[in-house]
Protein backbone atom coordinates (compact mmCIF):
# COMPACT_ATOMS: atom_id res chain seq x y z
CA UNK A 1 -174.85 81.91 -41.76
CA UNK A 2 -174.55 84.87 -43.08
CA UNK A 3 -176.45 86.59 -40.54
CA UNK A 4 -177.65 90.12 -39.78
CA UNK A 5 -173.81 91.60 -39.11
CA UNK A 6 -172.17 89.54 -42.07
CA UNK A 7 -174.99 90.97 -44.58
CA UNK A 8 -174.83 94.01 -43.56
CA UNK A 9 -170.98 94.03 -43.82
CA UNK A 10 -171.56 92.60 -47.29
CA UNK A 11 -174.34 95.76 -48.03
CA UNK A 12 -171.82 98.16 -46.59
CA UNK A 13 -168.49 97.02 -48.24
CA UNK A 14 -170.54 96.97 -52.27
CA UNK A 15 -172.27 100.30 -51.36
CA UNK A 16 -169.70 102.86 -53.05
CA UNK A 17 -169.21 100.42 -55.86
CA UNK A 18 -172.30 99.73 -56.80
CA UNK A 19 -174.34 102.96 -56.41
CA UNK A 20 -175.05 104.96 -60.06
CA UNK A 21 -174.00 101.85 -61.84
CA UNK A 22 -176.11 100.27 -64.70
CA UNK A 23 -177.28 96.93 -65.27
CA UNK A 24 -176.00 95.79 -68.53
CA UNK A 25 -177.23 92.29 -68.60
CA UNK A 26 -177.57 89.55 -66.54
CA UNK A 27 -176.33 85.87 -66.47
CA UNK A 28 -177.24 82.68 -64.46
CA UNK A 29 -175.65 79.44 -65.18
CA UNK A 30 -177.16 77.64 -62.21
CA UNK A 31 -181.05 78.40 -62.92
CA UNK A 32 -182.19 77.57 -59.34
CA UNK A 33 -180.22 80.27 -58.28
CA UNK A 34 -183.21 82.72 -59.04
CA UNK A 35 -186.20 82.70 -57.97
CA UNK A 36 -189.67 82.96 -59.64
CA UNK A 37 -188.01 84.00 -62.45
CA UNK A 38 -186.31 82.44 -65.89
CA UNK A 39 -182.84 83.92 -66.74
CA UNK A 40 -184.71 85.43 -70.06
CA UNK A 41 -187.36 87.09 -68.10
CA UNK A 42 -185.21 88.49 -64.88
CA UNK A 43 -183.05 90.18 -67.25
CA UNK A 44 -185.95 91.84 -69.04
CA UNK A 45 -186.29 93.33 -65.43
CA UNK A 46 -183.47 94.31 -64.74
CA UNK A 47 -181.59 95.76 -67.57
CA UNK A 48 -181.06 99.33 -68.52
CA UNK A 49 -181.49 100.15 -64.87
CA UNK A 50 -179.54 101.93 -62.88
CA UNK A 51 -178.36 100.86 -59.13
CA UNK A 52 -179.98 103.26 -56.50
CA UNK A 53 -179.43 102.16 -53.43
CA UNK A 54 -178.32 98.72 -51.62
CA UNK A 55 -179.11 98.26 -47.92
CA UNK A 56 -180.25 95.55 -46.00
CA UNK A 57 -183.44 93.92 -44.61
CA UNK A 58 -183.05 91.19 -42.17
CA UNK A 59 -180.92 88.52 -43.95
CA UNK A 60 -181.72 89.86 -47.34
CA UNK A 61 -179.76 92.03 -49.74
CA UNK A 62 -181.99 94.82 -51.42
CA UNK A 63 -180.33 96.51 -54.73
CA UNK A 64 -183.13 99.63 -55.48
CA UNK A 65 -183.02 100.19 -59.01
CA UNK A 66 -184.89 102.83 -60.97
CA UNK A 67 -188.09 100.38 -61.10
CA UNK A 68 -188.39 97.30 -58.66
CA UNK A 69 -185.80 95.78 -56.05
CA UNK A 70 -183.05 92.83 -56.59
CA UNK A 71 -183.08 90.63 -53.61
CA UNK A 72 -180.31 88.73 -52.80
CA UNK A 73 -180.10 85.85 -49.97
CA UNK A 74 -176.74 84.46 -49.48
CA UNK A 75 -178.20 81.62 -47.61
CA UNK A 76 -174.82 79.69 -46.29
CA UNK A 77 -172.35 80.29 -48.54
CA UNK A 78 -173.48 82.99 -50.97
CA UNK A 79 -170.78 85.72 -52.17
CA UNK A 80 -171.76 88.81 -53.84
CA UNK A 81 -168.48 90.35 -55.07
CA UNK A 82 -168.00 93.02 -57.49
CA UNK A 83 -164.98 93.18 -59.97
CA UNK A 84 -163.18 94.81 -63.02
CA UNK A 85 -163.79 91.18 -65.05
CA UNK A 86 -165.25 87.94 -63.85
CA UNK A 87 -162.85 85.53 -61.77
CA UNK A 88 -160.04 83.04 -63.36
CA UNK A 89 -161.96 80.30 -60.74
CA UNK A 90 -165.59 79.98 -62.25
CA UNK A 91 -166.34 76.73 -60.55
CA UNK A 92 -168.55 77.98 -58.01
CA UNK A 93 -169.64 81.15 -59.59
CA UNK A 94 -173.49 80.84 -60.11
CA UNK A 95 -174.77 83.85 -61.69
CA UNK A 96 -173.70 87.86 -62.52
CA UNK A 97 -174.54 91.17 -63.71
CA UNK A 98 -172.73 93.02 -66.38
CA UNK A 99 -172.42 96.34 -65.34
CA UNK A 100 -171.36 99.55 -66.69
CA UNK A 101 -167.46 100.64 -67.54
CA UNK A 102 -167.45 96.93 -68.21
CA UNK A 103 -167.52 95.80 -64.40
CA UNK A 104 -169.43 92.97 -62.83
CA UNK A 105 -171.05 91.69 -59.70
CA UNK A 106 -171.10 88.02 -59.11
CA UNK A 107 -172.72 86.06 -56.54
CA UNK A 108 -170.62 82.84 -55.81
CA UNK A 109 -172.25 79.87 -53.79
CA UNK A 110 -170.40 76.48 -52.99
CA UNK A 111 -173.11 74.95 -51.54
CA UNK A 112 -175.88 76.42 -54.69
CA UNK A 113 -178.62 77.25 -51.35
CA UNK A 114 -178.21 81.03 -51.83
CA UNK A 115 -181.16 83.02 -54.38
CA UNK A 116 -181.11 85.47 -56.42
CA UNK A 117 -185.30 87.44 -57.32
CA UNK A 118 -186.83 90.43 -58.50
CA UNK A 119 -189.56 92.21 -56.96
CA UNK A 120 -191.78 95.24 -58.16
CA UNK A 121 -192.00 96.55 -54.31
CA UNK A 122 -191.26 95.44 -51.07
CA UNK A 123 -194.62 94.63 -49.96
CA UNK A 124 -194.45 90.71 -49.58
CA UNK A 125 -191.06 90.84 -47.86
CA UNK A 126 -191.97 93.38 -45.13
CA UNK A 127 -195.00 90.68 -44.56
CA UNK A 128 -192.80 88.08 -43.48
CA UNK A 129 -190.34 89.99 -41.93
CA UNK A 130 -190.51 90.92 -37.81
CA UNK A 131 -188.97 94.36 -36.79
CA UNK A 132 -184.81 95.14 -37.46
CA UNK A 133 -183.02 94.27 -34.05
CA UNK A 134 -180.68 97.51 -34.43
CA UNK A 135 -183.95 100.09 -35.59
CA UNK A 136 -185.66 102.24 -32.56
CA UNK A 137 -188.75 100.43 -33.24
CA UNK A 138 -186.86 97.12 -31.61
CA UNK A 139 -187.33 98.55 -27.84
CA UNK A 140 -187.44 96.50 -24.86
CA UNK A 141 -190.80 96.64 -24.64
CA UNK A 142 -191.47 95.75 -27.64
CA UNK A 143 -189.75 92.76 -26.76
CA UNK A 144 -191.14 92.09 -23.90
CA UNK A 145 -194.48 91.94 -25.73
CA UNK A 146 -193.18 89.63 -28.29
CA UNK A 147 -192.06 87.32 -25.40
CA UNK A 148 -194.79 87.55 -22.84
CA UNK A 149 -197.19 86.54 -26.23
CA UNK A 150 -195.73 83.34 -26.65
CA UNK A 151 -194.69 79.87 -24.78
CA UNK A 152 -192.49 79.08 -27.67
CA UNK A 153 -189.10 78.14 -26.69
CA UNK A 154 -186.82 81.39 -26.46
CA UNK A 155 -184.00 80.29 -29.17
CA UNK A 156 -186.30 79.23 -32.20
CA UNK A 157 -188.56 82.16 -31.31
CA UNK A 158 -185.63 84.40 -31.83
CA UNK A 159 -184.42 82.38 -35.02
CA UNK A 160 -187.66 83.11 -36.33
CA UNK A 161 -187.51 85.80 -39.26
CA UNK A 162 -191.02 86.71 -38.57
CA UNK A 163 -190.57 87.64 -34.96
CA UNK A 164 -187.13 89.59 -35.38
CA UNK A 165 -185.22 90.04 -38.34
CA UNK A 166 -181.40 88.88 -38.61
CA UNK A 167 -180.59 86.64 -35.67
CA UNK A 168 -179.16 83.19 -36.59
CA UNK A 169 -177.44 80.41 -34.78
CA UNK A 170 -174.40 82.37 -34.05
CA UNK A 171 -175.51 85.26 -32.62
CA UNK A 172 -178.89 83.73 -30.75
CA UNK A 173 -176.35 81.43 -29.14
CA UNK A 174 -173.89 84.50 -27.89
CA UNK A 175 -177.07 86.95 -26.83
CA UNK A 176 -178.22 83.74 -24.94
CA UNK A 177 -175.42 83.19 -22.98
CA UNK A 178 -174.70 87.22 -22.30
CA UNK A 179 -178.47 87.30 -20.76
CA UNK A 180 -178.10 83.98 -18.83
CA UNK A 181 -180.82 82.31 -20.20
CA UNK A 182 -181.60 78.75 -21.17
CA UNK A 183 -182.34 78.56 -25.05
CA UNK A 184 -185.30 75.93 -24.01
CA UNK A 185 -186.69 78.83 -21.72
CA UNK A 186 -190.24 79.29 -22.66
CA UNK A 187 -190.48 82.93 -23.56
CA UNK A 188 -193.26 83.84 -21.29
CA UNK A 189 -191.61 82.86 -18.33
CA UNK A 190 -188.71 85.08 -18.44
CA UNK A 191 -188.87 88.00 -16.51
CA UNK A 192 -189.16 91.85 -17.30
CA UNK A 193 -184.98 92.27 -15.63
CA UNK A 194 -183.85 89.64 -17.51
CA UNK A 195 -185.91 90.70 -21.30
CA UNK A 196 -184.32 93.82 -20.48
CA UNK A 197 -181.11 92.63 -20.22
CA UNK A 198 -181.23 90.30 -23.15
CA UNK A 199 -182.74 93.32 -25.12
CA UNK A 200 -179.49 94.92 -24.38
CA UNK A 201 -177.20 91.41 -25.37
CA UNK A 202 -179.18 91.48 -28.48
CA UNK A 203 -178.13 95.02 -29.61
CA UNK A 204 -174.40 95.15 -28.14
CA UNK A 205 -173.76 92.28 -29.75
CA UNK A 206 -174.96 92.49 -33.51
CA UNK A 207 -173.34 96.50 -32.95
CA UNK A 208 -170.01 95.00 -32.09
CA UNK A 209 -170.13 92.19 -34.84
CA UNK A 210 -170.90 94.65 -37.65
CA UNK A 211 -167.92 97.14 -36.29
CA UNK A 212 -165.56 93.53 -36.61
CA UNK A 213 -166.95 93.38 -39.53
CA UNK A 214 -169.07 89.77 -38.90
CA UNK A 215 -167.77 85.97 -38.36
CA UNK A 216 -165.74 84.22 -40.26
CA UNK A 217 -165.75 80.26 -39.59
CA UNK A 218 -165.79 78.95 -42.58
CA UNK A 219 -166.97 80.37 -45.84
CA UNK A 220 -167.94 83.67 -45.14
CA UNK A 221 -166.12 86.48 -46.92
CA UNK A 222 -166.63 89.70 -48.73
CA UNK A 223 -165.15 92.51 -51.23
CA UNK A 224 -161.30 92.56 -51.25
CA UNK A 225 -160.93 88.91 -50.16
CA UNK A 226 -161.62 89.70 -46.53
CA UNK A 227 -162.99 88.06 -43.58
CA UNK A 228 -164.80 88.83 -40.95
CA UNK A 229 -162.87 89.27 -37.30
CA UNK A 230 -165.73 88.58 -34.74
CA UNK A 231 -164.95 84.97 -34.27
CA UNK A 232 -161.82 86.11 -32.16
CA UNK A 233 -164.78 87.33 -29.72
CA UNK A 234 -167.25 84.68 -29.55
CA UNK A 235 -167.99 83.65 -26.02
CA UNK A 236 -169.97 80.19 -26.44
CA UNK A 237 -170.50 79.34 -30.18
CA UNK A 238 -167.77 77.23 -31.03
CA UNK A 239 -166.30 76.65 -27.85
CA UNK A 240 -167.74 72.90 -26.51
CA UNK A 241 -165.11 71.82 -24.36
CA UNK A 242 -163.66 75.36 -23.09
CA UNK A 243 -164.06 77.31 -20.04
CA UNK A 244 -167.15 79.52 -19.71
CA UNK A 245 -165.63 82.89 -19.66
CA UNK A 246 -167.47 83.99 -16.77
CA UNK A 247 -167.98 81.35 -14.33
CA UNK A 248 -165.03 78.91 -15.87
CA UNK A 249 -167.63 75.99 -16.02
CA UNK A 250 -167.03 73.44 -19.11
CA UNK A 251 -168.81 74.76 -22.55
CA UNK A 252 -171.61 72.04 -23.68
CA UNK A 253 -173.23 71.53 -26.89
CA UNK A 254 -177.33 70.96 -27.01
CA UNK A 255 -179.67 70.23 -29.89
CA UNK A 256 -182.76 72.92 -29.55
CA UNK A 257 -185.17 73.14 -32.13
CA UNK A 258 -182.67 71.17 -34.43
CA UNK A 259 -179.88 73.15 -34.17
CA UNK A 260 -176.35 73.07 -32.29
CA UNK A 261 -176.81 75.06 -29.70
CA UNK A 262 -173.58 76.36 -27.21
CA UNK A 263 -174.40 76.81 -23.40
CA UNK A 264 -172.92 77.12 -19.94
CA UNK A 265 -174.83 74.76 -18.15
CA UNK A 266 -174.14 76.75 -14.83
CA UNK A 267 -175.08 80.46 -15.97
CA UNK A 268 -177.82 79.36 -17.90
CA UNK A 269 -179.59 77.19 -16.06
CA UNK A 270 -183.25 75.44 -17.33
């Protein structure tokens, strides 16, 4: 958390602020918060260059400038918000960039897990990055030869960031449950109907949280103070104790591959 929809509503909601500004300078006041770099030297990087693009890449924000690529990873409770002038509140503000027509963005983190890096291309990230869930290169078949390759349980596989880009605990949890299978499946025993239909989960699913705009459970928020409204549709995640809302059977919570896990033990049978 964030995940693919709640990045990419972060990358979608900075996008007309942010594009044709310049970097001014750069500050960090908690110095793990970037990466591979000292404050001194990532602002060398970075200043006098002007914002090209921002768009996302799995669970990573990418800010093209002129030269090179800011890389932002919000980790659990990163906030990357832009402004007029920096917030009354500092407590939990981490680092920022002094922009142009004296504006700023600031990336906020309660929890100090979220990183801030520079790269000269994009070369090492694409390396340890599998395909985009929502591109046309993510097909079903594709899946299904991702799956088929593997005896790896089905819900870390899917967690993995090298296999697909974007899904986390939330949203492996829903896709799950909307394809009816057991997160301790091994992959290469599911069949070709069913990787179809979980090809399909996978897709409606992320489409639906970016048009609500993401989940909001706890910390996650973005520009303007909002929130994310897909938690009002979650299905499973969240819900131990409640009604399945297809069959009515009772909600569980499992541990798989270390992580809370939300199943209907009668739809998604092992």
């Amino acid at each position: 958390m964030p995940e693919l929809p709640e990045v990419e509503t972060v990358v979608r909601s900075l996008q007309p602020l942010l594009i044709g500004r310049q970097i001014q300078d750069f500050t960090c006041l908690w110095t793990r918060t970037l990466s591979d770099f000292t404050t001194a030297d990532f602002a060398d990087q970075i200043k006098k260059q002007t914002i090209r693009a921002i768009h996302r890449r799995g669970k990573y924000i990418l800010i093209d400038l002129d030269t090179g690529y800011i890389l932002v990873h919000l980790r659990m409770t990163g906030k990357l918000l832009f402004a007029r002038e920096l917030p009354q509140q500092m407590k939990h503000v981490r680092a920022w960039f002094s922009l142009d027509e004296q504006s700023c963005l600031y990336f906020e983190d309660i929890r100090k897990f979220g990183r801030i890096t520079f790269r000269s291309t994009l070369t090492d990230l694409e390396s340890k990055l599998g395909p985009e869930p929502l591109s046309d290169e993510f097909t079903s078949i594709l899946l299904k030869q991702i799956l088929t390759g593997t005896s790896r349980q089905i819900k870390p596989l899917l967690l993995d960031q090298s296999v697909l880009a974007g899904l986390g605990n939330i949203y492996c949890d829903e896709v799950l449950w909307k394809a009816a299978i057991h997160p301790r499946t091994p992959a290469r025993r599911i069949p070709s109907r069913k990787i179809e239909i979980l090809h399909t989960a996978i897709v409606t699913i992320l489409t639906e949280a970016i048009k609500h705009q993401g989940t909001t459970i706890r910390n996650f928020g973005f520009q303007g103070e909002r929130s994310g409204n897909y938690h009002n549709r979650l299905q499973v995640f969240g819900k131990t104790g409640q009604p399945c809302p297809c069959c009515k059977t009772t909600v569980v919570k499992l541990s798989v591959a270390q992580r809370g896990t939300h199943i209907c033990p009668s739809c998604q049978k092992f």
